[in-house]
Structures are given as structure tokens and as C-alpha cells.
Protein backbone atom coordinates (compact mmCIF):
# COMPACT_ATOMS: atom_id res chain seq x y z
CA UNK A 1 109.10 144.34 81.61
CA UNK A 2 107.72 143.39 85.05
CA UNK A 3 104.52 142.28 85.19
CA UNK A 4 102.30 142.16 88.55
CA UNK A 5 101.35 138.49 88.84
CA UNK A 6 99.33 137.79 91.93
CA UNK A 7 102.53 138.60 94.05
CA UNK A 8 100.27 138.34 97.58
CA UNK A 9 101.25 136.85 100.77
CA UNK A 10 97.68 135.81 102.08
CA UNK A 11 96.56 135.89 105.86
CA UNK A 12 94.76 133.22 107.51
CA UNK A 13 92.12 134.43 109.73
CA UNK A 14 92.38 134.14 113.75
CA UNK A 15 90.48 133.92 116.40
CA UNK A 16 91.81 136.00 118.93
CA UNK A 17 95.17 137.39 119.60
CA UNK A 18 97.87 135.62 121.10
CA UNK A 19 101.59 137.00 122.71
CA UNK A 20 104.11 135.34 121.48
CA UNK A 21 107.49 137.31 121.14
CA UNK A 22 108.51 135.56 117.75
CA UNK A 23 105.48 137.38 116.25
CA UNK A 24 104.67 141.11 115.76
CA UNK A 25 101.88 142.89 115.79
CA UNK A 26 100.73 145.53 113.65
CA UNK A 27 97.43 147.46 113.34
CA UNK A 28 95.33 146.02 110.80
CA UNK A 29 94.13 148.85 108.00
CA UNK A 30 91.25 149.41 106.76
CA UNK A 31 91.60 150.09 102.93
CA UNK A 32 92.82 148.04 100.19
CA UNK A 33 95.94 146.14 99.68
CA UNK A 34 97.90 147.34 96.96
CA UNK A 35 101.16 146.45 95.43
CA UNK A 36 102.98 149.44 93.64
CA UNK A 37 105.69 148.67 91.35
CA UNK A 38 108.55 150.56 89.85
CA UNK A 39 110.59 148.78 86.87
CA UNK A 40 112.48 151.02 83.95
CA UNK A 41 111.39 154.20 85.45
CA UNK A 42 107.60 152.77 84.67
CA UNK A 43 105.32 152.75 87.97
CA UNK A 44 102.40 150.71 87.86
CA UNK A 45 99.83 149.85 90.98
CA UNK A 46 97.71 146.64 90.91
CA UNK A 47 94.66 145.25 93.23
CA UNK A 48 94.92 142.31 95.30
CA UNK A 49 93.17 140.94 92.25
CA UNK A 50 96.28 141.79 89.97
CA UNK A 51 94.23 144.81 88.14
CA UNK A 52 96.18 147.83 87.27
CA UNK A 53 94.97 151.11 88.90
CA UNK A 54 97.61 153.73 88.23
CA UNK A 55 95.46 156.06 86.77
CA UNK A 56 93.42 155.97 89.47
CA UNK A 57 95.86 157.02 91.74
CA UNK A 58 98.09 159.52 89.88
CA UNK A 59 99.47 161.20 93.17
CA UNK A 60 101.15 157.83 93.85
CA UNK A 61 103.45 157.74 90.46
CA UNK A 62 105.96 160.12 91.93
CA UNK A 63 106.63 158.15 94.90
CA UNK A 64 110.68 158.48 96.06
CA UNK A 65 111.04 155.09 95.70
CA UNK A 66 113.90 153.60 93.18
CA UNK A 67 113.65 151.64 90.39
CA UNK A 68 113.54 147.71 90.94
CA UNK A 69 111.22 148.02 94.18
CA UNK A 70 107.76 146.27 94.10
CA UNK A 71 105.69 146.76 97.65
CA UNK A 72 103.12 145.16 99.27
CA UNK A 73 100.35 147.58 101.18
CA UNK A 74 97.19 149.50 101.94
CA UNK A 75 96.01 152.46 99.67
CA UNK A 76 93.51 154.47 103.19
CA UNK A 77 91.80 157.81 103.73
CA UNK A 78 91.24 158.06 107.35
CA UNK A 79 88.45 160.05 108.68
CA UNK A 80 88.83 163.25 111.06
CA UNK A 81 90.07 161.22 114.17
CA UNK A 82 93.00 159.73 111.76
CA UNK A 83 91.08 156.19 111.75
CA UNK A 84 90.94 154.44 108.41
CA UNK A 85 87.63 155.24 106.49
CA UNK A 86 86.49 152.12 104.67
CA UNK A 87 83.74 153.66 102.69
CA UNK A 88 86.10 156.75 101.57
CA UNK A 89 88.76 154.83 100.45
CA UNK A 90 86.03 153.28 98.14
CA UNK A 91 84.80 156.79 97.24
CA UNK A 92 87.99 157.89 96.53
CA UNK A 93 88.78 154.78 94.27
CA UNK A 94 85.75 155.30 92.19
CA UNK A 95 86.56 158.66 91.48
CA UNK A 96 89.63 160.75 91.08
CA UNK A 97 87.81 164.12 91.52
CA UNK A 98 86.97 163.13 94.92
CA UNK A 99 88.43 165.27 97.74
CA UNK A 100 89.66 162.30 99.91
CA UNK A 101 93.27 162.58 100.22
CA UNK A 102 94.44 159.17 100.43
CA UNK A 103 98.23 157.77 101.95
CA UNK A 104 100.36 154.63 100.97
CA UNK A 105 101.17 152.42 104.26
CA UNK A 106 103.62 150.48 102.96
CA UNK A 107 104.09 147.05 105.49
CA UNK A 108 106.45 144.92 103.01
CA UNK A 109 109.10 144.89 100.46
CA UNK A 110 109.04 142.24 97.97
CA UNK A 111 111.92 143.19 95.24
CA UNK A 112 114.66 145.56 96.24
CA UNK A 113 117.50 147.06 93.80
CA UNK A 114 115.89 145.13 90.87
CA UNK A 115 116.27 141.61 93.03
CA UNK A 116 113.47 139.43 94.81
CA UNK A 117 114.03 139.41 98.43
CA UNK A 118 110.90 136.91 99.65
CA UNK A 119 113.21 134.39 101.04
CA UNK A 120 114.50 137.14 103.50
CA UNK A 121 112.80 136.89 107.12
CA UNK A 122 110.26 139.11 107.76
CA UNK A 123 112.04 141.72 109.94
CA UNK A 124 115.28 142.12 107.08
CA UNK A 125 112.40 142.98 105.02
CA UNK A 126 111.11 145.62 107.30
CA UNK A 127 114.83 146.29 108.17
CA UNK A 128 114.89 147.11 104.48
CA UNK A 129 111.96 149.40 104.46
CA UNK A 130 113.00 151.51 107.79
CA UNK A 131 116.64 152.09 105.89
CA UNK A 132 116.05 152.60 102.07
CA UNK A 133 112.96 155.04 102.05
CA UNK A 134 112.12 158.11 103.44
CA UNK A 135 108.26 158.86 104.48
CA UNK A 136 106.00 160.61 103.24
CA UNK A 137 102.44 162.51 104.28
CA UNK A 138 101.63 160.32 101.29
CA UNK A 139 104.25 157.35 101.85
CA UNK A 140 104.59 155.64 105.14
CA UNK A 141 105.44 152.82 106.88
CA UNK A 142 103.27 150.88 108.94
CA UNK A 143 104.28 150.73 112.64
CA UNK A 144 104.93 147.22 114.67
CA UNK A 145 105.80 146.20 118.10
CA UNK A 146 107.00 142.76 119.14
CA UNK A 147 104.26 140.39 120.74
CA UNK A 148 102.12 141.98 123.24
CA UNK A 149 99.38 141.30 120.99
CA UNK A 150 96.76 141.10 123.44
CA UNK A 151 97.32 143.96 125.09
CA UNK A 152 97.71 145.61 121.80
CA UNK A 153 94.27 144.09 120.53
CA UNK A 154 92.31 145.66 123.67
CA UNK A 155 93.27 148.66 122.60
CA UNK A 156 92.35 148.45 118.90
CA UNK A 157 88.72 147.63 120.18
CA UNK A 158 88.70 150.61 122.88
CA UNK A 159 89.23 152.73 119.42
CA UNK A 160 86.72 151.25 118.01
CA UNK A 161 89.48 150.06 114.52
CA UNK A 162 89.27 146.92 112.36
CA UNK A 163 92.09 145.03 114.06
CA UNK A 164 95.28 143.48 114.36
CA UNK A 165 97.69 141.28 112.14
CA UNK A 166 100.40 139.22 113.63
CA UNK A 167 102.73 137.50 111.28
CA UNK A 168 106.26 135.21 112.76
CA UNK A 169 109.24 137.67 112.79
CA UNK A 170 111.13 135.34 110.76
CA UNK A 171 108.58 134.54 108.08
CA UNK A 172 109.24 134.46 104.20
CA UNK A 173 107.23 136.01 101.86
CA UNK A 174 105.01 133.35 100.30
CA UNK A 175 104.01 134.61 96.89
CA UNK A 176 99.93 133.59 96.25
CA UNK A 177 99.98 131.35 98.92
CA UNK A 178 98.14 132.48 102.14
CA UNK A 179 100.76 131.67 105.18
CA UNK A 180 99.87 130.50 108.37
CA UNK A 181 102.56 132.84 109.46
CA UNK A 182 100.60 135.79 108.83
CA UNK A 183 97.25 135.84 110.86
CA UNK A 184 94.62 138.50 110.97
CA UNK A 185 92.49 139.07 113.81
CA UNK A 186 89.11 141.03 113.28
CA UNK A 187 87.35 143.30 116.01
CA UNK A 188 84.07 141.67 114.95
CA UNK A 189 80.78 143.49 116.39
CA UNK A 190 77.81 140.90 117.11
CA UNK A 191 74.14 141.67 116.66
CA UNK A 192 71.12 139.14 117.20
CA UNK A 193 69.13 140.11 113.94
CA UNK A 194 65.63 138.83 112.15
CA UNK A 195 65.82 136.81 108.55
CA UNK A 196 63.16 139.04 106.10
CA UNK A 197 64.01 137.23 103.24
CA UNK A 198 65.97 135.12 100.83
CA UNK A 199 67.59 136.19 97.66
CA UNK A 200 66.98 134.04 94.38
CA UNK A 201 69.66 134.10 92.02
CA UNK A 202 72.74 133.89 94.37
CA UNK A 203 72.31 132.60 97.94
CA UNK A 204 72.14 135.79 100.08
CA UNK A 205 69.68 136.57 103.07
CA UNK A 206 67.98 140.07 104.03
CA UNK A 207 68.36 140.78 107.28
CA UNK A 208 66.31 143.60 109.48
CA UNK A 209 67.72 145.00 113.08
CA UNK A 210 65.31 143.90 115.96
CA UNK A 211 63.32 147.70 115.86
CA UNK A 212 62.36 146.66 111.87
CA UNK A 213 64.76 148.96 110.00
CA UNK A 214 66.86 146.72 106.98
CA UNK A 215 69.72 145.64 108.23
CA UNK A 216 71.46 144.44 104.58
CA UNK A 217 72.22 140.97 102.39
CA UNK A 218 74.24 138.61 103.85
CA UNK A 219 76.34 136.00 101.86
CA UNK A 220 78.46 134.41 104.69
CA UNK A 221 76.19 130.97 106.46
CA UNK A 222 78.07 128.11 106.72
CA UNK A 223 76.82 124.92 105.39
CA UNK A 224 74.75 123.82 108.76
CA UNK A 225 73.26 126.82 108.84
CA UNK A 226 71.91 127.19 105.71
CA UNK A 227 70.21 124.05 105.61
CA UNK A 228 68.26 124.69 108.67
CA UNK A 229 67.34 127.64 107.02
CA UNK A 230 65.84 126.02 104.40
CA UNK A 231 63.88 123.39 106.90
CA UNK A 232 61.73 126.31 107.95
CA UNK A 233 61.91 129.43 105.67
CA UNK A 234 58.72 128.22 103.51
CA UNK A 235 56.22 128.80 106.64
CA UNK A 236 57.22 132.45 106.90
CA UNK A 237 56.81 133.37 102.83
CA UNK A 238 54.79 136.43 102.86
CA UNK A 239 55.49 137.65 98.82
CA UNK A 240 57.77 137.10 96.38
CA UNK A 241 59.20 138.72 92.84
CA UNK A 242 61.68 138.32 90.29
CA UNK A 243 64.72 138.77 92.92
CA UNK A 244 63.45 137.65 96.23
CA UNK A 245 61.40 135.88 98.15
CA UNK A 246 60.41 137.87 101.09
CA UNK A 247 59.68 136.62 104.59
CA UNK A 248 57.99 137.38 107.78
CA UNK A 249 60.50 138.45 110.14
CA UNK A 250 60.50 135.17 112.71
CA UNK A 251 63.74 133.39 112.22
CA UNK A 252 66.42 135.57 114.71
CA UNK A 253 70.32 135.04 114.16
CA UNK A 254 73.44 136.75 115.64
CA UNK A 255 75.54 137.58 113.06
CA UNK A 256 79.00 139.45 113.26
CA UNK A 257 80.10 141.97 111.09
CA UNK A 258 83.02 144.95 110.50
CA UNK A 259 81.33 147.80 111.65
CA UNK A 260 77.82 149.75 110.74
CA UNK A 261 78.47 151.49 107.58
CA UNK A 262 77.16 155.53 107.03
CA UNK A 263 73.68 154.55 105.95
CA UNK A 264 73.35 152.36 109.31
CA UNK A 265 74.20 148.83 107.48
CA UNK A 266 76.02 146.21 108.99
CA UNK A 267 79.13 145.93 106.78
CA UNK A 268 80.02 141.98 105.88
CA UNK A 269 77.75 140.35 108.05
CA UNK A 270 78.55 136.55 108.52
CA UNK A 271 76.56 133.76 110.47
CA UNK A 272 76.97 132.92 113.65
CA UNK A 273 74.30 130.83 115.36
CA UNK A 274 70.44 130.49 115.27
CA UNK A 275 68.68 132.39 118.07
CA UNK A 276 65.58 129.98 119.60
């Protein structure tokens, strides 16, 4: 019986896009990487975190995809301009009698006809893919171009999506290993924000836009950072509780994050600098 054992391919992260024709570039999705599975007629669907999910997902157990295929992808619901919805997807997940229809985008092959086929370069893989399934509304394969990253990048941010990932055209599939062949690039939003307070139990910092309004928790200051935080964060205590210590709004940062989510919060915010 197979068994889903952390079979990921990792990305590093870059910092901007670069064209180089022994790369391609594909759009980078916003949803969740799944790998679906299909051994002795038995599908099952894991997380990136190897937890099984089929039942969450039962419109994707009748894929038409043979026996002996595992696949690497991203479970999405886009929203009515057919860009990928973060927050449904996660609605979705949590709940099966949600009416977000959600699609496969399939963007690797890992076993084919039974047999592991990581050592293949990347575009035999996709070769693979283009030849030995048929797409579906529900089943599809994600879309590259060689190199012209760049170009490709300026027009992720002009529609306003997550980004782009470029991964070496002749790359193997390195099982839970993260490859420096496979890069992400993020369309990262910046915002100059005020610190209102510090969370307790695990490090995490409230942060409020520059008109007042909450602006979310975030996890993500580098080393430096947080220790000048903590040089000055005890002259601006103004009340504390069981969970936080709260703080008059003084100390400004830029942060970058995804995007706002629906309630107006910035969505993974992560340190940048110190404003004076």
C-alpha cells in the first residue's frame, strides 16, 4: 500500500525575478499544495504536512487519472475575475457544504504507471502530464512559458496575483528537500505601520494601520529587529492582561505582506525595517 510520506519538492524564496531561458516560469497559485495519490484503485489526498484529506474533497476521488500516479499541486477556488481566492479555498477546506467549487492545478508528476519518475528533468515530467491526462473543469494543468520571467512578473503585479515560480527546466524532483532549482517569487505589498502591542505566550506583535484601525499579529521579525524592539517597548506600556501587553502606538515599521484579507487585515505580515 502506498503511503504519502512527505513527497514535497520545496521552493526557496527569491527576490525578484530573473530571465534565464533554462528556467520556466509559471504563475504562482494561491491555495494549498496538495499531492493526490492513486494506488490499487484507492485515491487518497494529503497536505503539504502529509495529512490525509480525501474526505474533504470527495469531488476529487473520481479524477481520470490511472492507477500508479501520485501528483504534486494546488487544491484553489478563484473568485469572480478567475483569480485564486486564498480565504475561500480555506472556507471551502473547513467545510464540505460550502458552495466554493474548487479545481485541481496539477504542476508535477511524481510516480507514473506505478514507477517513480523524480530523476526525470523537469520538462519530461511536464511532457508526461501534457500527454497522459486529459483536463478537466476540475483537473488542469498549470500553464508555463520559458524564461521571460520578468516580463511575466510585471504582469502578475498589474493583476494584482500572488506571484511567480521559476524552477531549472532540467531539474529533478527532490523529495523533502527544498531545491534551489525551484524559486518562488512573491508580489509582496509594503505598508509603514504602528507597533500597539506585544503578545505574551508566543512572540507575535499587534500592529494598527497609520488612521488607528488593527492591522493584525505579526510573527515574522528577524533577530535584529526584535531586539531593538525590546530596547524600547517598556516606555510605551499603556495596560496589560493575561495575553498581551498593550502599547501606545509610537514605534512605526514597514512591513510586507500577501495581500489585505476580506476583513481589511494584512495577510502574513513580515518585518522589514524600523521607521525613525
Amino acid at each position: 500500500m502506498f503511503l504519502c510520506l512527505y513527497l514535497l519538492c520545496y521552493f526557496h524564496k527569491s527576490e525578484r525575478p530573473f530571465d534565464d531561458y533554462s528556467y520556466i516560469t509559471e504563475l504562482k497559485l494561491d491555495g494549498f499544495r496538495t499531492i493526490w495519490t492513486k494506488f490499487d484503485n484507492k485515491v487518497r489526498i494529503y497536505t503539504r504536512h502529509n495529512n490525509e484529506i480525501t474526505s474533504k474533497f470527495p469531488e476529487l476521488v473520481n479524477l481520470p487519472v490511472p492507477n500508479g500516479t501520485v501528483l504534486d499541486g494546488e487544491i484553489v477556488v478563484t473568485d469572480q475575475l478567475g483569480r485564486p481566492d486564498f480565504e475561500a479555498t480555506m472556507e471551502r477546506f473547513m467545510s464540505k457544504s460550502s458552495s466554493h467549487e474548487i479545481s485541481f492545478s496539477v504542476f508535477d508528476i511524481i510516480y507514473f504507471n506505478g514507477e517513480k519518475i523524480t530523476s526525470l528533468p523537469l520538462l519530461e515530467r511536464k511532457a508526461i502530464l501534457e500527454d497522459s491526462f486529459e483536463g478537466t473543469p476540475l483537473f488542469n494543468k498549470v500553464k508555463w512559458i520559458e524564461g521571460n520571467a520578468e516580463q511575466y512578473f510585471e504582469l502578475i503585479k498589474q493583476h494584482d496575483l500572488e506571484g511567480i515560480v521559476q524552477k531549472r527546466a532540467d531539474s529533478i524532483y527532490k523529495i523533502n528537500k527544498r531545491s534551489h532549482d525551484w524559486l518562488k517569487v512573491i508580489n509582496y505589498k509594503y505598508e509603514d505601520v504602528y507597533v500597539s502591542g506585544l503578545r505574551k505566550d508566543e512572540f507575535g506583535l499587534l500592529l494598527n494601520f497609520e488612521n488607528g484601525n488593527y492591522a493584525g499579529l505579526m510573527e515574522f521579525v528577524a533577530p535584529q529587529g526584535r531586539k531593538e524592539f525590546y530596547k524600547q517597548y517598556k516606555d510605551f506600556i499603556v495596560e496589560k492582561n493575561d495575553k498581551f501587553i498593550y502599547l501606545s502606538p509610537q514605534l512605526k515599521a514597514k512591513v510586507k505582506y500577501r495581500n489585505l484579507t476580506k476583513k481589511g487585515l494584512l495577510r502574513i505580515p513580515s518585518f522589514v525595517d524600523w521607521v525613525s
